[in-house]
C-alpha atoms as a PDB file:
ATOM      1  CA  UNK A   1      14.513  10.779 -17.357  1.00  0.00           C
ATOM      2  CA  UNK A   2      12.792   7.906 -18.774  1.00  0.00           C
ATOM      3  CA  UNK A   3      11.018   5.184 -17.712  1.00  0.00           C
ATOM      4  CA  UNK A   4      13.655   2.550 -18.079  1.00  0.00           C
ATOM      5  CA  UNK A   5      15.664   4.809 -16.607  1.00  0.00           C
ATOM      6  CA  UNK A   6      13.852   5.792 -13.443  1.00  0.00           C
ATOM      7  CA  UNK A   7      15.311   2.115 -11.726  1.00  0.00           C
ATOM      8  CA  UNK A   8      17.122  -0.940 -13.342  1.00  0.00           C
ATOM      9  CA  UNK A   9      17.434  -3.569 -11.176  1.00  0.00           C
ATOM     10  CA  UNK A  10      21.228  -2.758 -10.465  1.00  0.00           C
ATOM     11  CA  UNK A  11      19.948   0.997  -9.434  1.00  0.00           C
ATOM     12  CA  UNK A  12      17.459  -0.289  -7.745  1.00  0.00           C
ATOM     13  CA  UNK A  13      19.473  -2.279  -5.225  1.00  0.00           C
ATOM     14  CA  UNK A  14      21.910   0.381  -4.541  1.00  0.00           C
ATOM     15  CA  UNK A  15      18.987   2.433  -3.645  1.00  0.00           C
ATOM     16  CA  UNK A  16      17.448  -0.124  -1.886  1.00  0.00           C
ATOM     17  CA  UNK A  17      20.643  -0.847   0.173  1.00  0.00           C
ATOM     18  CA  UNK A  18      20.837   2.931   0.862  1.00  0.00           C
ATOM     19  CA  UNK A  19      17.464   3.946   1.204  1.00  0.00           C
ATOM     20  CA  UNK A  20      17.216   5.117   4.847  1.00  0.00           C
ATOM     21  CA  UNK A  21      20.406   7.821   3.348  1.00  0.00           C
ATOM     22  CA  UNK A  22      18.829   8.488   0.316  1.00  0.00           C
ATOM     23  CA  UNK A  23      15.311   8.551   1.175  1.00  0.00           C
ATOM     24  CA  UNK A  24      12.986   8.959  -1.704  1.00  0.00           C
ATOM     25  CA  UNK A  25      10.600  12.168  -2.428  1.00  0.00           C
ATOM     26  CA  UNK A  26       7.318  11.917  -3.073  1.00  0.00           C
ATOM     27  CA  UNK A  27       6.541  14.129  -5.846  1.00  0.00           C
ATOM     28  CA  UNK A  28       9.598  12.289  -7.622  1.00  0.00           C
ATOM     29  CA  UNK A  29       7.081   8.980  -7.296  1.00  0.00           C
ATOM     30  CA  UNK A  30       4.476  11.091  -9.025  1.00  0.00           C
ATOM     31  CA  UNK A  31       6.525  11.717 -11.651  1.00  0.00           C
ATOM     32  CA  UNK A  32       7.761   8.372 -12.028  1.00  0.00           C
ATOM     33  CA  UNK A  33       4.115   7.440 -12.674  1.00  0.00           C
ATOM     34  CA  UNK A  34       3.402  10.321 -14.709  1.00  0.00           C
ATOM     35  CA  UNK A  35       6.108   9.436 -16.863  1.00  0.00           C
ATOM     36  CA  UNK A  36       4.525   5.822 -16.929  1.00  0.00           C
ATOM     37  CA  UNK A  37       1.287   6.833 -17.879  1.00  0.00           C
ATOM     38  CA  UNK A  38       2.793   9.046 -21.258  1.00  0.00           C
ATOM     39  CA  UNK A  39       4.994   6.595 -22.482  1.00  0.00           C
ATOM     40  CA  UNK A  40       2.965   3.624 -22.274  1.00  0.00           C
ATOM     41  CA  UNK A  41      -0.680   4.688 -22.298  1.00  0.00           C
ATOM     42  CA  UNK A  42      -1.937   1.772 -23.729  1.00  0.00           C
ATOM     43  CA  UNK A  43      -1.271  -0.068 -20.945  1.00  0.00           C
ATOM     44  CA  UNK A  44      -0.713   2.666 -17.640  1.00  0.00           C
ATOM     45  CA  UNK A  45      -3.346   5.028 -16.429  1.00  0.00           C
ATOM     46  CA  UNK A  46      -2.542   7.644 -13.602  1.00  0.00           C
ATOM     47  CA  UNK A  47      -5.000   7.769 -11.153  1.00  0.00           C
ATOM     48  CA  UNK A  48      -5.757  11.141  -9.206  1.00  0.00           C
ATOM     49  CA  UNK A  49      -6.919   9.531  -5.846  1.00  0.00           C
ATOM     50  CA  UNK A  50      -7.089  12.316  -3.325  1.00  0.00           C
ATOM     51  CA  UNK A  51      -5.711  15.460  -1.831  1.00  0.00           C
ATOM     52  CA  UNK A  52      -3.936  15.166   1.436  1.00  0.00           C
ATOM     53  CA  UNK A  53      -4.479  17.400   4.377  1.00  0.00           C
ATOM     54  CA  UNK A  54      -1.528  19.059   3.754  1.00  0.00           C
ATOM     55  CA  UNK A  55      -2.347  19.405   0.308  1.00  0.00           C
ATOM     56  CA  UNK A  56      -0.607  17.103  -1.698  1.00  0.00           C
ATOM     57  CA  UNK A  57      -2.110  14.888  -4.047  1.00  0.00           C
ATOM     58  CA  UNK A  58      -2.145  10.682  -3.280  1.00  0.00           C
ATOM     59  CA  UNK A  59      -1.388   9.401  -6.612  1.00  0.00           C
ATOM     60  CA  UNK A  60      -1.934   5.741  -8.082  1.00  0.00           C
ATOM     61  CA  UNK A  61      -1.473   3.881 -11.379  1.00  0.00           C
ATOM     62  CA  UNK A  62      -3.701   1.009 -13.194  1.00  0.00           C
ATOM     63  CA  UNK A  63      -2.072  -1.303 -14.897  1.00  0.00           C
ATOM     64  CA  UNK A  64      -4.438  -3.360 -17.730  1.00  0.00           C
ATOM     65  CA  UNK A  65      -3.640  -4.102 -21.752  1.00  0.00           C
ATOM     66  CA  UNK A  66      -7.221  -3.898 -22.318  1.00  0.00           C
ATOM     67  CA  UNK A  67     -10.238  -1.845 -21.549  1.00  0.00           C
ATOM     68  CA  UNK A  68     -13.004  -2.966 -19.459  1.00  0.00           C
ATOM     69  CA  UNK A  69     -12.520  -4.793 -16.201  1.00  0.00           C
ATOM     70  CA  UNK A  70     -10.848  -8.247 -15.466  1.00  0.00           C
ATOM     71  CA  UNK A  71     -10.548  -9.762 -11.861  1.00  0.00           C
ATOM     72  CA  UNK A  72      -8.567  -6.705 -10.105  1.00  0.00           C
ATOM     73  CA  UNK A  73      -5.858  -7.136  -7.886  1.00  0.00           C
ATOM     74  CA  UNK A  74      -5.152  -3.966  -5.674  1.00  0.00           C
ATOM     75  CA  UNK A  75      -1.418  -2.674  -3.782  1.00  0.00           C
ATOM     76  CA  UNK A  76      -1.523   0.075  -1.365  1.00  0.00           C
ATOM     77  CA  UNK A  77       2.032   0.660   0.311  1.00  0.00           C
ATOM     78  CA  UNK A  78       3.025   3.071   2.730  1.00  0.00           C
ATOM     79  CA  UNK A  79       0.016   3.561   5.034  1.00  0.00           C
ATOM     80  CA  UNK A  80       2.245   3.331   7.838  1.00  0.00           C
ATOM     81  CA  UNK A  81       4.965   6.764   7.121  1.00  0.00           C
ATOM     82  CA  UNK A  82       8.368   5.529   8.524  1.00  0.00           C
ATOM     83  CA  UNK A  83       7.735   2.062   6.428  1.00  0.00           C
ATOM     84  CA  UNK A  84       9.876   3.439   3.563  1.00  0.00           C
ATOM     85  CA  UNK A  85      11.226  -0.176   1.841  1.00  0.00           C
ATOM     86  CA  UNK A  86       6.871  -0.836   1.473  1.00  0.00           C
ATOM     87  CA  UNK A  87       6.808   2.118  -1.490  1.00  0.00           C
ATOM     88  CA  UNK A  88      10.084   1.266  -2.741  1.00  0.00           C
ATOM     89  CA  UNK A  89       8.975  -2.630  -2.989  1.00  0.00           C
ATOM     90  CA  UNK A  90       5.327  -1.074  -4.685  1.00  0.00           C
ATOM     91  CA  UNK A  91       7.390   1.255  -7.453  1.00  0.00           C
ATOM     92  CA  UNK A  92       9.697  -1.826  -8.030  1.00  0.00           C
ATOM     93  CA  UNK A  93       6.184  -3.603  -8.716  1.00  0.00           C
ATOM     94  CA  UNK A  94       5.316  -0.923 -11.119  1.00  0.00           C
ATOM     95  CA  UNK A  95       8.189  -1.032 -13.308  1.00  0.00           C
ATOM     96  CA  UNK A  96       8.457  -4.686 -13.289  1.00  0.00           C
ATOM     97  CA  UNK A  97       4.823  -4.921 -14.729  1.00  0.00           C
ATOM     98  CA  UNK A  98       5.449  -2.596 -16.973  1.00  0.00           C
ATOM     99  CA  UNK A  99       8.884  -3.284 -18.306  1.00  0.00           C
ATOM    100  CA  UNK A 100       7.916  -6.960 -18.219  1.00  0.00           C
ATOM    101  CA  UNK A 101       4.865  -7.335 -20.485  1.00  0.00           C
ATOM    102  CA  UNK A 102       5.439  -8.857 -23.507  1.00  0.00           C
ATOM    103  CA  UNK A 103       9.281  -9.770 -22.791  1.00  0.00           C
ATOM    104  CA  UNK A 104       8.574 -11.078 -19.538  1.00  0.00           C
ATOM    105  CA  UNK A 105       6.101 -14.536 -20.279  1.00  0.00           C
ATOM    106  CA  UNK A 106       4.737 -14.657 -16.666  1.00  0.00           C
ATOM    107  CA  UNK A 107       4.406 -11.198 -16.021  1.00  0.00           C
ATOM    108  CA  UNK A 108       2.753 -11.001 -19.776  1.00  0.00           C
ATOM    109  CA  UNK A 109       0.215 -13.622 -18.796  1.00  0.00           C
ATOM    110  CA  UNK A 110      -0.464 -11.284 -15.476  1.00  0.00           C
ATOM    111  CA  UNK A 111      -1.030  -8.065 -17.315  1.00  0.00           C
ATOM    112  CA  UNK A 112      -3.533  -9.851 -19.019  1.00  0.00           C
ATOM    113  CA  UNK A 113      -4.879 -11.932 -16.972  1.00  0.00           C
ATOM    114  CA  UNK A 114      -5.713  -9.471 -14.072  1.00  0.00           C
ATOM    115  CA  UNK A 115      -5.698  -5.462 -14.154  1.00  0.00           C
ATOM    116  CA  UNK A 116      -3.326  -4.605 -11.502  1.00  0.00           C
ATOM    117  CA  UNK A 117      -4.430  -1.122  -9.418  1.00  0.00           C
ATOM    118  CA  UNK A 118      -1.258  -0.078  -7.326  1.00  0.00           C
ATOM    119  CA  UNK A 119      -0.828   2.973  -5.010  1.00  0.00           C
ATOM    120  CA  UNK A 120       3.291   3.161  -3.714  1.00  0.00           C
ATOM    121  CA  UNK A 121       2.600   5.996  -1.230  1.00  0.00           C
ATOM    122  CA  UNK A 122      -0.983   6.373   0.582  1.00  0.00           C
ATOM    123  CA  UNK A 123       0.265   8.473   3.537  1.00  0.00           C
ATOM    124  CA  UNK A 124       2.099  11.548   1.890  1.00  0.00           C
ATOM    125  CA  UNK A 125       2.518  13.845   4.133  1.00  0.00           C
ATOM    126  CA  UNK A 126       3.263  11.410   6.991  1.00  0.00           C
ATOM    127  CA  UNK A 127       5.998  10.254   4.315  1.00  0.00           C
ATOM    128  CA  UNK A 128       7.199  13.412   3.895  1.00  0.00           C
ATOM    129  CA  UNK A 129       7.420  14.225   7.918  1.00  0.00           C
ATOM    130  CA  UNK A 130       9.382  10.796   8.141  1.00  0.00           C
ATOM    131  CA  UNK A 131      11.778  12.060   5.583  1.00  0.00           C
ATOM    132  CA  UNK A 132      12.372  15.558   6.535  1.00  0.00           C
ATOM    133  CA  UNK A 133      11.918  15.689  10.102  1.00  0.00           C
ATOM    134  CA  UNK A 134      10.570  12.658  12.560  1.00  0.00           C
ATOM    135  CA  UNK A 135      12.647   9.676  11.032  1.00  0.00           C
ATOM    136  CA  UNK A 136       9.912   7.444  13.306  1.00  0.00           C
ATOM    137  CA  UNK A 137       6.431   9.376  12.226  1.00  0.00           C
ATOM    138  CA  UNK A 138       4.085   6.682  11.873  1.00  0.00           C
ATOM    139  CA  UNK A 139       0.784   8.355  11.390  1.00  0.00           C
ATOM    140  CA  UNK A 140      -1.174  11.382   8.905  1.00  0.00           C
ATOM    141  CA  UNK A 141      -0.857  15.067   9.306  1.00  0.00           C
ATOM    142  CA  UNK A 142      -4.053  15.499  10.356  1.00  0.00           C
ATOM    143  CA  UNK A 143      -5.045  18.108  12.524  1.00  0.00           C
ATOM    144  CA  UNK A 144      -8.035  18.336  14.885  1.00  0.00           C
ATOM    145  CA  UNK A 145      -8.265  21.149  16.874  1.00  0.00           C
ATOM    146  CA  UNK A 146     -11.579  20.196  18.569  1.00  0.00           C
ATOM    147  CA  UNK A 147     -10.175  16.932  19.446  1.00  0.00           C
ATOM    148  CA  UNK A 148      -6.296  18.089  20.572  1.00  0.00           C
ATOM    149  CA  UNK A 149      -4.586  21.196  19.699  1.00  0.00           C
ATOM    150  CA  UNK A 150      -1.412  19.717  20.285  1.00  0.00           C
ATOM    151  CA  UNK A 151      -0.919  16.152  18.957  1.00  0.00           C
ATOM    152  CA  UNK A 152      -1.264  15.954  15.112  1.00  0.00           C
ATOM    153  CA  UNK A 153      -2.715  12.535  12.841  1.00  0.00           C
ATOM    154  CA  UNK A 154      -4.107   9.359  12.883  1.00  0.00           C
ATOM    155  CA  UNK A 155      -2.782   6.208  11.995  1.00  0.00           C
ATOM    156  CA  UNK A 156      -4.410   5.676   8.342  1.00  0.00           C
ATOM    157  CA  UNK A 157      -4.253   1.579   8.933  1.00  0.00           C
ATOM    158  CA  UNK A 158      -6.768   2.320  11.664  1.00  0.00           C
ATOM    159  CA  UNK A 159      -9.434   4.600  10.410  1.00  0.00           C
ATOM    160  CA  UNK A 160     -11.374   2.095   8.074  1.00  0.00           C
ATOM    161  CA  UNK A 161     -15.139   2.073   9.149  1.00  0.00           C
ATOM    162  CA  UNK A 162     -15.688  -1.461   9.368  1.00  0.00           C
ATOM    163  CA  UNK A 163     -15.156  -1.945  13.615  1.00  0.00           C
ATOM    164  CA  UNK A 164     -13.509   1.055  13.840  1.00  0.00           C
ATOM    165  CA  UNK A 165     -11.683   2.505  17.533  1.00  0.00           C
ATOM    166  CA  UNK A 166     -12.433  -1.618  18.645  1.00  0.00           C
ATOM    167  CA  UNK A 167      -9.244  -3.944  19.394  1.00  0.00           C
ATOM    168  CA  UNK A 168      -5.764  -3.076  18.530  1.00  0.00           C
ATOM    169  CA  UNK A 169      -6.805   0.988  18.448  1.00  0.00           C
ATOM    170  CA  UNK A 170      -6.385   3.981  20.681  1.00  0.00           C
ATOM    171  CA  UNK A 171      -8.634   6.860  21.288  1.00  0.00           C
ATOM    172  CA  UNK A 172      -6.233   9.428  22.218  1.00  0.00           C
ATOM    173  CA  UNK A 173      -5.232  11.575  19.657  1.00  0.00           C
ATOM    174  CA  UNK A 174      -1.262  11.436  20.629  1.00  0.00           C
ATOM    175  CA  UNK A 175      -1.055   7.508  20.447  1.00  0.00           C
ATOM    176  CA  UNK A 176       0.394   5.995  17.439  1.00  0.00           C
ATOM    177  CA  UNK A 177      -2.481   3.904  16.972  1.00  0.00           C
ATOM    178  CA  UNK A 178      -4.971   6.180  17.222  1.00  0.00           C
ATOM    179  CA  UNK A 179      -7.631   5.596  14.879  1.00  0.00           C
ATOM    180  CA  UNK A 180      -9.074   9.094  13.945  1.00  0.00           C
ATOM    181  CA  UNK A 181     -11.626  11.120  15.907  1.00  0.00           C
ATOM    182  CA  UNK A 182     -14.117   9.182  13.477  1.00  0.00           C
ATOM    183  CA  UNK A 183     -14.105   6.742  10.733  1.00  0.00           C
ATOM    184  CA  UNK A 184     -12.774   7.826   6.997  1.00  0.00           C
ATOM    185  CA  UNK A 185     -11.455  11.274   9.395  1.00  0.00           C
ATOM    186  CA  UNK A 186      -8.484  10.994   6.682  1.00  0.00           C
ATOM    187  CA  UNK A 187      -8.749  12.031   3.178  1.00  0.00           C
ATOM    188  CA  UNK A 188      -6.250   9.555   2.309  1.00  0.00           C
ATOM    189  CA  UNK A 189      -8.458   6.650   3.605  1.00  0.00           C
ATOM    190  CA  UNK A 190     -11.464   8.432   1.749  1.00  0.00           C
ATOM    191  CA  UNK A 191      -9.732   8.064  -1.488  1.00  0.00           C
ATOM    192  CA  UNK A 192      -8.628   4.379  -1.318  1.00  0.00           C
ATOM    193  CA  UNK A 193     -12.352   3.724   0.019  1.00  0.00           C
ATOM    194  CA  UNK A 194     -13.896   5.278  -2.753  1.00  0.00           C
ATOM    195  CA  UNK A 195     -11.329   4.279  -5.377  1.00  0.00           C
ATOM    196  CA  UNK A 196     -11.954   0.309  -4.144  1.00  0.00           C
ATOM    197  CA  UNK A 197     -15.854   0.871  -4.050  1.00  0.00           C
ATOM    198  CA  UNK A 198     -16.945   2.951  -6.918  1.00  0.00           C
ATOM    199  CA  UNK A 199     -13.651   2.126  -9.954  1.00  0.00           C
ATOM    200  CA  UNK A 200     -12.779  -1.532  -9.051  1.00  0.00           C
ATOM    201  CA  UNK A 201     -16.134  -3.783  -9.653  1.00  0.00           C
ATOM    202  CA  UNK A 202     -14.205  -6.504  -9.754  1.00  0.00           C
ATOM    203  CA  UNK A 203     -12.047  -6.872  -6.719  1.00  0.00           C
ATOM    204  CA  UNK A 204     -10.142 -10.035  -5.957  1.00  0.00           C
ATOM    205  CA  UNK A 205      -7.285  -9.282  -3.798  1.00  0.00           C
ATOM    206  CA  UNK A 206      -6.466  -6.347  -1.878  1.00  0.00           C
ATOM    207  CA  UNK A 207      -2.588  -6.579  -0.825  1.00  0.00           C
ATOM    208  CA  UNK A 208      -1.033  -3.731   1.999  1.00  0.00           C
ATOM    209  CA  UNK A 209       2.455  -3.626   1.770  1.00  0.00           C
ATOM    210  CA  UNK A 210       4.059  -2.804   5.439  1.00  0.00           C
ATOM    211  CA  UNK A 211       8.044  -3.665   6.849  1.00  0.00           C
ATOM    212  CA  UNK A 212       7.699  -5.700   9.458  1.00  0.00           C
ATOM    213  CA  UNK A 213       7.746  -9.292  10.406  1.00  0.00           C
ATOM    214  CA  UNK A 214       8.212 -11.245   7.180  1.00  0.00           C
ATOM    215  CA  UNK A 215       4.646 -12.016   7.678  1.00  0.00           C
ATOM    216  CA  UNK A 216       1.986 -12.801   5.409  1.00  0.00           C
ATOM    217  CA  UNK A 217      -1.182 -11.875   6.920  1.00  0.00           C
ATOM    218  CA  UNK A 218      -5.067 -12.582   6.291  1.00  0.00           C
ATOM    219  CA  UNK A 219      -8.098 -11.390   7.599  1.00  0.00           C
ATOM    220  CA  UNK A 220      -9.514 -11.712  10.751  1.00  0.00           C
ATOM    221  CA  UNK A 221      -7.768  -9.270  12.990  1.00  0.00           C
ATOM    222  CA  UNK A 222     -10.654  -7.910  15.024  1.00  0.00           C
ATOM    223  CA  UNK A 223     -11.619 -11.965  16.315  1.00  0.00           C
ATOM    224  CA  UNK A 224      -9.797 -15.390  16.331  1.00  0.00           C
ATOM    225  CA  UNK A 225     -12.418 -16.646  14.010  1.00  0.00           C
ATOM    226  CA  UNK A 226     -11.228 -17.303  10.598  1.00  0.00           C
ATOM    227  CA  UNK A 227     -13.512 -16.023   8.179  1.00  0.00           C
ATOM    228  CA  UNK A 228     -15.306 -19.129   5.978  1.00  0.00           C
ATOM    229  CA  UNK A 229     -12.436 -19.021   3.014  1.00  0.00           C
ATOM    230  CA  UNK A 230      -9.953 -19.132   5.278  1.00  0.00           C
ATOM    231  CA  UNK A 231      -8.851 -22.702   3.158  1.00  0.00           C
ATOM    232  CA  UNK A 232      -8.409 -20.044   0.163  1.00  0.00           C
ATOM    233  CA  UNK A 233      -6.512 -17.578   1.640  1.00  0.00           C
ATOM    234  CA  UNK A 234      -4.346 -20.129   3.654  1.00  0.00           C
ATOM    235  CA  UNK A 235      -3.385 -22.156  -0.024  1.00  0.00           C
ATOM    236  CA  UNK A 236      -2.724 -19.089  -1.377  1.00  0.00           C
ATOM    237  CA  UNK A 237      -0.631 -17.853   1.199  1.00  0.00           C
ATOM    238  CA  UNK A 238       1.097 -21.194   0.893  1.00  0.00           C
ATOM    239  CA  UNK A 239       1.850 -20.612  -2.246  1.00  0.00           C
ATOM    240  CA  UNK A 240       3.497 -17.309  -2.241  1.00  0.00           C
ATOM    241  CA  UNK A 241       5.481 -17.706   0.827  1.00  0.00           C
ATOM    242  CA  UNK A 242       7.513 -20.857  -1.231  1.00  0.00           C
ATOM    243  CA  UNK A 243       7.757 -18.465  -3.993  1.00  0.00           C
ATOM    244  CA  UNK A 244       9.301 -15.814  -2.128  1.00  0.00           C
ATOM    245  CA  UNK A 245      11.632 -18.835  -0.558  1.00  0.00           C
ATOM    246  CA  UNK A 246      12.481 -20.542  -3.859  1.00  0.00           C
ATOM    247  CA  UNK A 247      13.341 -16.861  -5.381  1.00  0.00           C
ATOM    248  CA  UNK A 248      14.618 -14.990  -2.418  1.00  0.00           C
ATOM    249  CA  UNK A 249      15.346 -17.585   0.081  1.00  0.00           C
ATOM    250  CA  UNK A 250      13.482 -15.453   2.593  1.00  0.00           C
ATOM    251  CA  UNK A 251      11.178 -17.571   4.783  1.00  0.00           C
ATOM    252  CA  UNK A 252       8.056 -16.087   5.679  1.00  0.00           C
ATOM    253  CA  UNK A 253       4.718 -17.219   8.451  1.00  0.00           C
ATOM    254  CA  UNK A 254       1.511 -16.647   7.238  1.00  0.00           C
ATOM    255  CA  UNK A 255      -1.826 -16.998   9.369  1.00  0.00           C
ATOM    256  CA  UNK A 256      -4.755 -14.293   9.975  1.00  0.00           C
ATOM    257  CA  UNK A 257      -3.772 -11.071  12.250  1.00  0.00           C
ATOM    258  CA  UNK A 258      -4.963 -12.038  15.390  1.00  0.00           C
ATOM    259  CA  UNK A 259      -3.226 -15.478  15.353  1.00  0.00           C
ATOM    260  CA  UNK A 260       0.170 -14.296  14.302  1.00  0.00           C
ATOM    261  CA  UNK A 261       0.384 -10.351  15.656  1.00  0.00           C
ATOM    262  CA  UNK A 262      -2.181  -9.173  17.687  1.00  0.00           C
ATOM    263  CA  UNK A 263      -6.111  -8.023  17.368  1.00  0.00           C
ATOM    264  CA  UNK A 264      -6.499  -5.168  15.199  1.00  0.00           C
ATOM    265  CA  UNK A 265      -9.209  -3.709  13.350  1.00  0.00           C
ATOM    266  CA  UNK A 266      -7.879  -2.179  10.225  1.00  0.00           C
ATOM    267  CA  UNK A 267      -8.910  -2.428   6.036  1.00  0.00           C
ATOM    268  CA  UNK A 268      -8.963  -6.577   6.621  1.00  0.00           C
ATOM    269  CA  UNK A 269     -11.123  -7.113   9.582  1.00  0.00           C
END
């Protein structure tokens, strides 16, 4: 199939309206963005981000219309498995960048403007569980037999280094929010850490895409505190929650983690 054809927007609602019937497989997203990559190399490269404990491969795309680096703006989606609409929302992202620039003006002026780094699936096999058997899975695949023979993953959200196992996380190995028997335990969270530190020097937003709340959420979630650009984030979360009103009419809270969930130490403590 081809690229236009993977999703117009008409498709993509039906599947959207459908999705928890239809489901969506994850080496079909891999070959949605190898098709990407081939047909528009000038502007999509595949990125090979890790192999999952289970095997399969984490895949991402960069989006840029020029080499070098420009101010980066990063997507992960599906961290949390049962959370299908986040990868369907990040492969809806894909397309519309890519289908958009030069047609599109304000998409255009994005493309060039930023290079966009997006990964629609960074929990695989936990997807894959969710799909086939455990409509609820939340976490990895993981297994630890040292740890716990018999209850299997962590939750990826949870298994950053920075505070890691502190508020909002659970050191037994059968909780849902149990952050790993140590930090970066999960090859997934390997990749995106050393895909973010070593490939993107010029890092200006890092978005998670997850499917609850209507929420948009800033750092801290480990404290209260606000961190010192909490002005920045707060106008910019402004901003995007009237978008989303004035296109959708969706209304959405934003504040840090701790103020508007709970504490939790995740990728944006």
């Amino acid at each position: 199939y081809s690229l236009i054809r993977f999703a117009t927007d008409e498709e993509l609602a039906k599947w959207l309206a459908h999705i928890e019937d239809i489901g969506y497989y994850v080496d079909k997203m891999a070959d949605f963005m190898r098709m990407a990559a081939r047909q528009k190399p000038d502007l999509v490269t595949l990125l090979n981000i890790s192999e999952t404990f289970e095997g399969r491969t984490m895949y991402g795309v960069k989006i840029s219309s020029s080499e070098g680096f420009r101010p980066a703006i990063f997507v992960d989606a599906g961290i949390h498995a049962r959370e299908w609409i986040a990868p369907a929302v990040a492969l809806y992202m894909i397309r519309r960048l890519i289908t958009g620039y030069g047609t599109d003006p304000k998409i255009t002026r994005s493309v060039e403007k930023f290079d966009w780094y997006i990964v629609p699936e960074a929990n695989p096999d936990g997807y894959e569980y969710s799909r086939l058997s455990d409509r609820l899975w939340r976490k990895t695949r993981s297994r630890n037999t040292t740890v716990n023979k018999w209850c299997v993953g962590a939750d990826a959200n949870r298994n950053w280094g920075h505070r890691w196992g502190e508020a909002g996380a659970n050191r037994s190995p059968c909780s849902n929010i149990y952050a790993g028997s140590r930090p970066f335990s999960e090859p997934e969270i390997v990749g995106l850490r050393d895909l973010v530190t070593w490939q993107i020097p010029n890092l200006v937003i890092y978005a998670s895409l997850h499917s609850y709340g209507q929420l948009l959420l800033s750092p801290w979630g480990y404290t209260q505190a606000r961190p010192d650009n909490y002005l920045d984030q707060r106008n910019a979360a402004r901003i995007a929650v009237s978008a989303i009103q004035n296109t959708t009419g969706a209304t959405y809270n934003y504040g840090t983690i701790a103020e508007l969930m709970c504490k939790a130490t995740d990728r944006f403590t």
